[in-house]
Protein backbone atom coordinates (compact mmCIF):
# COMPACT_ATOMS: atom_id res chain seq x y z
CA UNK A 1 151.15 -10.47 138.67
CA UNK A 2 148.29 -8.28 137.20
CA UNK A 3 149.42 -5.75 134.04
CA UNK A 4 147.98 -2.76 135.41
CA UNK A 5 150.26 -3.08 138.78
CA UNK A 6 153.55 -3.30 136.50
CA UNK A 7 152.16 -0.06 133.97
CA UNK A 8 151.56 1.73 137.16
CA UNK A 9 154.91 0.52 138.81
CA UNK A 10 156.72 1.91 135.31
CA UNK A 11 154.77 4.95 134.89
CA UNK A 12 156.21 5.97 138.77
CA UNK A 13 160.34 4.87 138.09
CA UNK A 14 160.55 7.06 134.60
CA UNK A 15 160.16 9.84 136.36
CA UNK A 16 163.38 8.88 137.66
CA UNK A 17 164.49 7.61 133.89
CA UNK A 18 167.45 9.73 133.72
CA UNK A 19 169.55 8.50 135.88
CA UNK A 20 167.70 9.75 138.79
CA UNK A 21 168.83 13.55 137.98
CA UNK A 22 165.15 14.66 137.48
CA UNK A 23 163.42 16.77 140.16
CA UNK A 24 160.25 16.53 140.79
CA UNK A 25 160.26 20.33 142.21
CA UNK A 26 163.62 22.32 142.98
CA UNK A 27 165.72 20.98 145.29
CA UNK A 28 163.81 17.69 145.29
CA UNK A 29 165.08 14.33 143.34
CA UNK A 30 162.25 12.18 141.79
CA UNK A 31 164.73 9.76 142.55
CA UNK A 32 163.66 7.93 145.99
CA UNK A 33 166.71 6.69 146.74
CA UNK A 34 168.51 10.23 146.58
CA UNK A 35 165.54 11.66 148.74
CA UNK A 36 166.92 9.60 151.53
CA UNK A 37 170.80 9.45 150.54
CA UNK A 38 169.62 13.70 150.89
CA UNK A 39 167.99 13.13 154.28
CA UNK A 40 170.46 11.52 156.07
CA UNK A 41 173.19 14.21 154.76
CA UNK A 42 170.74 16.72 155.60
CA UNK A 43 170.76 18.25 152.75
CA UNK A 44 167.46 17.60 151.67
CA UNK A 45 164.82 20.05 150.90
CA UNK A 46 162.94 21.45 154.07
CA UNK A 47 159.83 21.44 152.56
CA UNK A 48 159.76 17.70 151.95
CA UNK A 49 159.38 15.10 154.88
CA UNK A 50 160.22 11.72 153.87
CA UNK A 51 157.62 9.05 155.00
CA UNK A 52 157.57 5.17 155.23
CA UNK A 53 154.43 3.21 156.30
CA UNK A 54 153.71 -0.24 156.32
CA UNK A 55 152.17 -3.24 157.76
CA UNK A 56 151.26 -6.95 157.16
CA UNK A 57 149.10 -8.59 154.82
CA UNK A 58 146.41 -11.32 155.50
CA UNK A 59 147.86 -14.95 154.76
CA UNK A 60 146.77 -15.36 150.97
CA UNK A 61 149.60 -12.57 150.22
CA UNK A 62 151.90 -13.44 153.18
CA UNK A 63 154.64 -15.78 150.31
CA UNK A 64 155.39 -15.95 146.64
CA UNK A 65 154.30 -13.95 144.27
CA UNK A 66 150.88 -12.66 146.16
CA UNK A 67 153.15 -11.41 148.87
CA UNK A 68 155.03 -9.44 145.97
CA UNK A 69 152.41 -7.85 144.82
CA UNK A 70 151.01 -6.63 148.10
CA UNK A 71 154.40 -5.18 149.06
CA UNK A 72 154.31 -3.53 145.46
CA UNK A 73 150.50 -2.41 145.49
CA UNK A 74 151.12 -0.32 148.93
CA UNK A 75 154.02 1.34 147.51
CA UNK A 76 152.14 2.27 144.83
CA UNK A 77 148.90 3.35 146.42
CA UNK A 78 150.78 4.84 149.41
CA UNK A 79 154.16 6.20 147.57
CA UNK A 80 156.04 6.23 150.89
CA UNK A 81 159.70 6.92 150.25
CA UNK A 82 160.76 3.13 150.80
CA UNK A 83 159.81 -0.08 150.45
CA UNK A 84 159.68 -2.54 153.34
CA UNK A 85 159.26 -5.98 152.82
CA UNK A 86 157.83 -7.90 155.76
CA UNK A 87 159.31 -11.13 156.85
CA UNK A 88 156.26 -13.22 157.11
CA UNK A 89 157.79 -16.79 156.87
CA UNK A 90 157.16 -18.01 160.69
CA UNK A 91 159.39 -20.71 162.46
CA UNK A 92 158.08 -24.19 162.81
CA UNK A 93 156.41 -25.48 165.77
CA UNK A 94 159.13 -26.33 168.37
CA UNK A 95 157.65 -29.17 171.31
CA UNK A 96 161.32 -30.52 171.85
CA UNK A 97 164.09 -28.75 173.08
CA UNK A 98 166.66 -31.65 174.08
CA UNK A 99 167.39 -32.30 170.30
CA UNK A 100 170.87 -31.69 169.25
CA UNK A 101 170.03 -31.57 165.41
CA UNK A 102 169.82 -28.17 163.98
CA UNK A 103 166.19 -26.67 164.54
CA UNK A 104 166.33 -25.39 161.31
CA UNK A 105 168.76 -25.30 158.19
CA UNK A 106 171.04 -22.28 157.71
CA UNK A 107 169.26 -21.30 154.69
CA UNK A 108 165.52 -21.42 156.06
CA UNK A 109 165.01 -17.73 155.02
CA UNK A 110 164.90 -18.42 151.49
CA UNK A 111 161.55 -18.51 150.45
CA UNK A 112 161.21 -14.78 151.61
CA UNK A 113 164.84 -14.30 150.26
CA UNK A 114 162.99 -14.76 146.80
CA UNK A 115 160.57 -12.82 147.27
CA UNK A 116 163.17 -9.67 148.75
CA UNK A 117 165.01 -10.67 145.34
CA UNK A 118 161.79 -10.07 142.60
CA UNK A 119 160.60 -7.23 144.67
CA UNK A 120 164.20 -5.27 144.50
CA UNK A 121 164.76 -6.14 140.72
CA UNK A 122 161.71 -3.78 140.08
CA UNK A 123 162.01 -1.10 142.27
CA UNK A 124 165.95 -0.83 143.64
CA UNK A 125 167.43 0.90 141.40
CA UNK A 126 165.17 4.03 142.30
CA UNK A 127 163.91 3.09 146.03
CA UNK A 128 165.44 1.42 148.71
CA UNK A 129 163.93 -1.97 149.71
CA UNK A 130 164.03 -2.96 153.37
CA UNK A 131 163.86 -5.99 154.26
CA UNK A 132 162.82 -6.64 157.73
CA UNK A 133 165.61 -8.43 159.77
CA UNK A 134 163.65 -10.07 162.87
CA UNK A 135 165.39 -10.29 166.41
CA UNK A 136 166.43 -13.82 167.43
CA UNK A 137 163.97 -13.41 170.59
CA UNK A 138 161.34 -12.82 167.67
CA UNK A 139 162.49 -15.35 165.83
CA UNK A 140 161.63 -18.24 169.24
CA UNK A 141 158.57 -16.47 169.93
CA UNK A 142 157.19 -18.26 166.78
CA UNK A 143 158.76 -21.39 167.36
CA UNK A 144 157.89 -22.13 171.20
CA UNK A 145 154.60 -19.99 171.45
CA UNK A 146 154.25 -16.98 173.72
CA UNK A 147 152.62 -19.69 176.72
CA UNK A 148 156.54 -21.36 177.01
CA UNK A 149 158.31 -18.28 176.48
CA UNK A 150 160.32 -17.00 178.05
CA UNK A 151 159.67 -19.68 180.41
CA UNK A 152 162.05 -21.76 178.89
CA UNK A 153 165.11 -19.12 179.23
CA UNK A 154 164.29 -19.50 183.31
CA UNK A 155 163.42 -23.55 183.01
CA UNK A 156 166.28 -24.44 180.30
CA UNK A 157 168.83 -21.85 179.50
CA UNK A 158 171.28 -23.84 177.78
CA UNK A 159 168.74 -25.67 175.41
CA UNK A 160 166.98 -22.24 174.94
CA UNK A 161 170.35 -20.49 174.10
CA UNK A 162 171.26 -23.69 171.89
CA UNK A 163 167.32 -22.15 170.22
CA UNK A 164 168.96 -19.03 169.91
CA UNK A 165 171.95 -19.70 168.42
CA UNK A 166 170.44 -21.78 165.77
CA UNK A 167 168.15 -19.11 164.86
CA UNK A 168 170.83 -16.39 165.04
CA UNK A 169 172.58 -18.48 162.01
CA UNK A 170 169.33 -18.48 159.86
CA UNK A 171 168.66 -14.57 159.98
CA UNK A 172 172.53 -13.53 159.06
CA UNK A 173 172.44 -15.91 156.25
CA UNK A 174 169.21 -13.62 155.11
CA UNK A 175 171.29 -10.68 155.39
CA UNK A 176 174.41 -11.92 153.56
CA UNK A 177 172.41 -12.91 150.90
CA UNK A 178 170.21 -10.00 150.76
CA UNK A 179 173.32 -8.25 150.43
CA UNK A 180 174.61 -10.24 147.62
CA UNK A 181 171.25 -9.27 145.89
CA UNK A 182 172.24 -5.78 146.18
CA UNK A 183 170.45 -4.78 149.20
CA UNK A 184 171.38 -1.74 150.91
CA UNK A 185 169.19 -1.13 154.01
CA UNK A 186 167.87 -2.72 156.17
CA UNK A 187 164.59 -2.58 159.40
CA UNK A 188 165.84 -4.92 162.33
CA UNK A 189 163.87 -5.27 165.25
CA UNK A 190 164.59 -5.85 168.92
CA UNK A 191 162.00 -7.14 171.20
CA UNK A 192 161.84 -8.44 174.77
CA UNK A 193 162.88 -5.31 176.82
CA UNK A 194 159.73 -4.54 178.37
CA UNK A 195 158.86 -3.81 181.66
CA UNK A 196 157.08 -7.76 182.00
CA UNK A 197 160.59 -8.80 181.78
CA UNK A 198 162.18 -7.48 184.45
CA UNK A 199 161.47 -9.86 187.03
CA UNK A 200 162.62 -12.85 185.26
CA UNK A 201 164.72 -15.11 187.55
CA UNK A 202 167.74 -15.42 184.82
CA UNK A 203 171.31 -14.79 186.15
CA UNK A 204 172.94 -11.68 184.77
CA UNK A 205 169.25 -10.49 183.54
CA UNK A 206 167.04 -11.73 181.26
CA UNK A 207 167.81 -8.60 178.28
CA UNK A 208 171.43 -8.54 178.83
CA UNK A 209 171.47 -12.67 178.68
CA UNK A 210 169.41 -13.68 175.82
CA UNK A 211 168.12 -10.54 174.32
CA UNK A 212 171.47 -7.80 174.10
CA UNK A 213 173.98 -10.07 172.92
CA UNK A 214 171.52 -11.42 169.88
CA UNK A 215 170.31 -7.92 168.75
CA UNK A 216 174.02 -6.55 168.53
CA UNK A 217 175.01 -9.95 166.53
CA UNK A 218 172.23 -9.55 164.05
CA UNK A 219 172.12 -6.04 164.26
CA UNK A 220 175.85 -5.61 163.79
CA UNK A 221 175.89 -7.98 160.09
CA UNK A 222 172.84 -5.86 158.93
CA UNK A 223 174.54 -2.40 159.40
CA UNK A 224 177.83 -3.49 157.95
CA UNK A 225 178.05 -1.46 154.69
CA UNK A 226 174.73 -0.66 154.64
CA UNK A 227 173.50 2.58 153.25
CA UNK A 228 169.96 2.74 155.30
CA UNK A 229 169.60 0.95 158.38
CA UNK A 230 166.18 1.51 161.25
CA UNK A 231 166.65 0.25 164.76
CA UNK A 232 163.16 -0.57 165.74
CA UNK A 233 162.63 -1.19 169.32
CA UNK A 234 159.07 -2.96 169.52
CA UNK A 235 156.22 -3.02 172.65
CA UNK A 236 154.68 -5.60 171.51
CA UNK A 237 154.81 -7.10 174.64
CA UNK A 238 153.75 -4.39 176.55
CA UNK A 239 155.01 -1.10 177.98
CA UNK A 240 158.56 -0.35 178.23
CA UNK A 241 159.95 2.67 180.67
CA UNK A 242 163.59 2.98 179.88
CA UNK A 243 165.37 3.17 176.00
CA UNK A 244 168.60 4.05 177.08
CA UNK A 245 169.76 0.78 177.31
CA UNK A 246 169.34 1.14 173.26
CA UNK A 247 171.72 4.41 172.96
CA UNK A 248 174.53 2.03 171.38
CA UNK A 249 172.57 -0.21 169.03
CA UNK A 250 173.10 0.41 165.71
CA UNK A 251 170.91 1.73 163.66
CA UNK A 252 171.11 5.16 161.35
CA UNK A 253 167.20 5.94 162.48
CA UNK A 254 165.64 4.91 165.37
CA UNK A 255 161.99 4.08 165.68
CA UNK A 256 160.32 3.41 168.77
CA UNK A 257 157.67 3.39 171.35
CA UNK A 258 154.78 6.09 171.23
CA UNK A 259 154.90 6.20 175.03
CA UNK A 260 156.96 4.67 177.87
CA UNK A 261 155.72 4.39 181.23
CA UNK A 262 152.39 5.53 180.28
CA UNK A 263 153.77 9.30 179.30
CA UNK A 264 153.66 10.28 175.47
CA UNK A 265 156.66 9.62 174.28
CA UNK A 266 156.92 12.05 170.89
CA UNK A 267 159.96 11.97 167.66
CA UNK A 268 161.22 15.15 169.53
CA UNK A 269 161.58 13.11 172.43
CA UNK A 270 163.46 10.39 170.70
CA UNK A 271 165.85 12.51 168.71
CA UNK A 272 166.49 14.33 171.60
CA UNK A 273 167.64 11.07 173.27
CA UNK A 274 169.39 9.37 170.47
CA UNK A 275 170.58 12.22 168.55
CA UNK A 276 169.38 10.49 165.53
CA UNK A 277 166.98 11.16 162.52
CA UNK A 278 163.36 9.57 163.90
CA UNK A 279 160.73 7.48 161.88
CA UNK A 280 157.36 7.92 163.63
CA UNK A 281 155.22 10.44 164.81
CA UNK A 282 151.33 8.13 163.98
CA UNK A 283 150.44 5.94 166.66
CA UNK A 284 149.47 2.40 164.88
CA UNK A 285 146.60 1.41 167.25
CA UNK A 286 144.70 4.43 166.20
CA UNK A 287 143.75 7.36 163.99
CA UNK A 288 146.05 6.06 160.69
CA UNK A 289 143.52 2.83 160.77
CA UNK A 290 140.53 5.07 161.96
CA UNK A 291 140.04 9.24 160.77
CA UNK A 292 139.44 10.12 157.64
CA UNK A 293 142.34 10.95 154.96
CA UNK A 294 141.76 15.15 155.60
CA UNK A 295 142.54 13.94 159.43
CA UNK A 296 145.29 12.39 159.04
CA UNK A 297 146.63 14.51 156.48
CA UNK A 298 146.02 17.45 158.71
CA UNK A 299 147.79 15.30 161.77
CA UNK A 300 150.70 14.67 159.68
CA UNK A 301 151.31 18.40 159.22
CA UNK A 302 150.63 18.95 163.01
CA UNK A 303 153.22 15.84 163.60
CA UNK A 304 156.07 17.64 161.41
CA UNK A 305 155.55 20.94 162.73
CA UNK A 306 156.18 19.74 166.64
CA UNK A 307 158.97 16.83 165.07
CA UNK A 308 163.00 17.48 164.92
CA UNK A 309 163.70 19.50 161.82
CA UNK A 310 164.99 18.08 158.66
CA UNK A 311 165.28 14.73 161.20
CA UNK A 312 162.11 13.21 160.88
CA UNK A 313 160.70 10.37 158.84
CA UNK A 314 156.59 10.47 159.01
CA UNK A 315 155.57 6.62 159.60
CA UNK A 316 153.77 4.78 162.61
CA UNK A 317 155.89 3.27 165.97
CA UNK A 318 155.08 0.17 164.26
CA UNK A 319 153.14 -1.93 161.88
CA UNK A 320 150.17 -0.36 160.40
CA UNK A 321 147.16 -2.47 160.81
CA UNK A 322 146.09 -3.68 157.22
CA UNK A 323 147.70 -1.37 155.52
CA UNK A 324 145.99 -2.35 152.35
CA UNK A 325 142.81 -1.38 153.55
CA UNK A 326 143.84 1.86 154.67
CA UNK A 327 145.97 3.17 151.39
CA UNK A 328 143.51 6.19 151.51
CA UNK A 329 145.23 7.16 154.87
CA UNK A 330 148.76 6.42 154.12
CA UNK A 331 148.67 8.49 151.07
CA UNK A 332 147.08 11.54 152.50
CA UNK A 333 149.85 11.00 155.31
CA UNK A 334 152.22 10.46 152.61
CA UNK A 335 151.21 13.55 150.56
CA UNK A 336 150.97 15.66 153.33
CA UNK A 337 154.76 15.13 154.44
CA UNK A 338 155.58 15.87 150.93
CA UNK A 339 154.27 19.09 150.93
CA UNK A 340 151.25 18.37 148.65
């Protein structure tokens, strides 16, 4: 990795140098990981909003060592209060479901286990590193392709819940490991609960079938002991009207859906429904990718003002798009939420 990313990466920890008991203002720890351990508590300074943004990067910097130093370049240029590291390493191709054989080994997840590994001997002692934990339905999306799923869970249930299980064993062997690396939070996702679901001829229901029991498996491992843990409940797949069938996932912060059912759907909104701290507030499909960095800076004060107090996290309802390309934006968000 380039020189000038690791002076700038050292020049940001020592302020942090003495055992994270620096401020960088009263009332406000240099140290990252306090600013949250603070948050949670609520006990951290009004007059600092955490904020976490992030995104994916184009394939060159998806793996290894590129995909490193594109995690460690947005920190740096966007100095969001955590680091997430995406999970990037897709599922093979699947055109056979009858097999019997494992579709994949138990310990497929460790090429972006390394990477979770170099990335957190930099930066965790001062920050916490998230690493994202996929759901299982995620997880077959890549392997079958969006045009068989979830045909197959109609077509095939039992080899489509033999998918499932497989899969389910490769993403809590990335979280046991992670947390024998020392990782202490943790992003997982849950997808498939959106209205284009509902009318999916699977006995029992199609969520509470093969999407429920899977996100409270995975989600369940990743929360255990953890210190920071983000329920994210994703529309990729289109709108979603109802998130109460969410209200007992785990998860110490929920993030979720700018809308449902077409109505604005706002962090207020959330925490009033979860009665839980909120990451959120930008919508990713538009002005963080699009205004200038005095708009968004003066939409992120707007967005904390209206927020729950002392309960929001400033960040996106999902990825950003290119987030590299738009550090200008996430650091006048960034700034803005931390009073500057």
């Amino acid at each position: 990795m380039k020189r000038h990313l690791f002076l700038a990466l050292a020049a940001i920890l020592s302020l942090s140098a003495c055992g994270g008991k620096k401020a960088v203002s009263d009332g406000i720890p240099a140290d990252k990981k306090e600013v949250m351990d603070r948050f949670l508590a609520g006990t951290l300074d009004p007059s600092y909003t955490p904020a976490f943004f992030f995104g994916h990067f184009p394939g060159a910097n998806k793996m290894g060592d590129a995909a490193v130093q594109a995690h460690l370049s947005l920190f740096l240029q966007g100095g969001a209060d955590m680091l997430k590291v995406q999970t990037e390493q897709g599922m093979p191709k699947i055109d056979d479901l009858t097999m019997d054989t494992p579709l994949v080994p138990e310990d497929f997840y460790r090429p972006t286990l390394e990477i979770i590994r170099k990335i957190h001997s930099l930066v965790g002692r001062d920050v916490y590193v998230v690493p994202t934990i996929l759901s299982t339905y995620q997880v077959a999306r890549q392997g079958m392709g969006d045009d068989r799923l979830p045909g197959y869970a109609v077509e095939r249930p039992e080899a489509f819940k033999r998918m499932l299980d497989n899969y389910t064993q490769a993403i809590l062997w990335l979280i046991r490991e992670c947390k024998a690396a020392g990782i202490e939070a943790f992003f997982t996702a849950t997808q498939g609960g959106e209205m284009k679901f509902y009318d999916l001829p699977v006995p029992g229901g199609f969520f509470e079938t093969f999407i429920r029991p899977y996100d409270m498996t995975v989600m369940t491992a990743a929360n255990e002991g953890a210190k920071v843990t983000i329920l994210h409940i994703c529309d990729w797949e289109g709108p979603m009207d109802d998130l109460t069938r969410y209200l007992d996932y785990p998860g110490k912060i929920v993030n979720v859906p700018v809308s449902l059912n077409g109505e604005p759907f706002s962090p207020s909104d959330a925490y009033a429904l979860f009665k839980r701290p909120v990451l959120g507030g930008f919508n990713r499909q538009q002005e963080i990718g699009k205004a200038s960095p005095e708009k968004i800076a003066g939409m992120a004060r707007d967005i904390i003002a209206s927020g729950p107090k002392g309960r929001l996290i400033l960040g996106a309802d999902c990825s950003v798009p290119s987030p590299l390309d738009h550090a200008d934006n996430i650091h006048a968000a960034v700034s803005a939420a931390h009073g500057r």
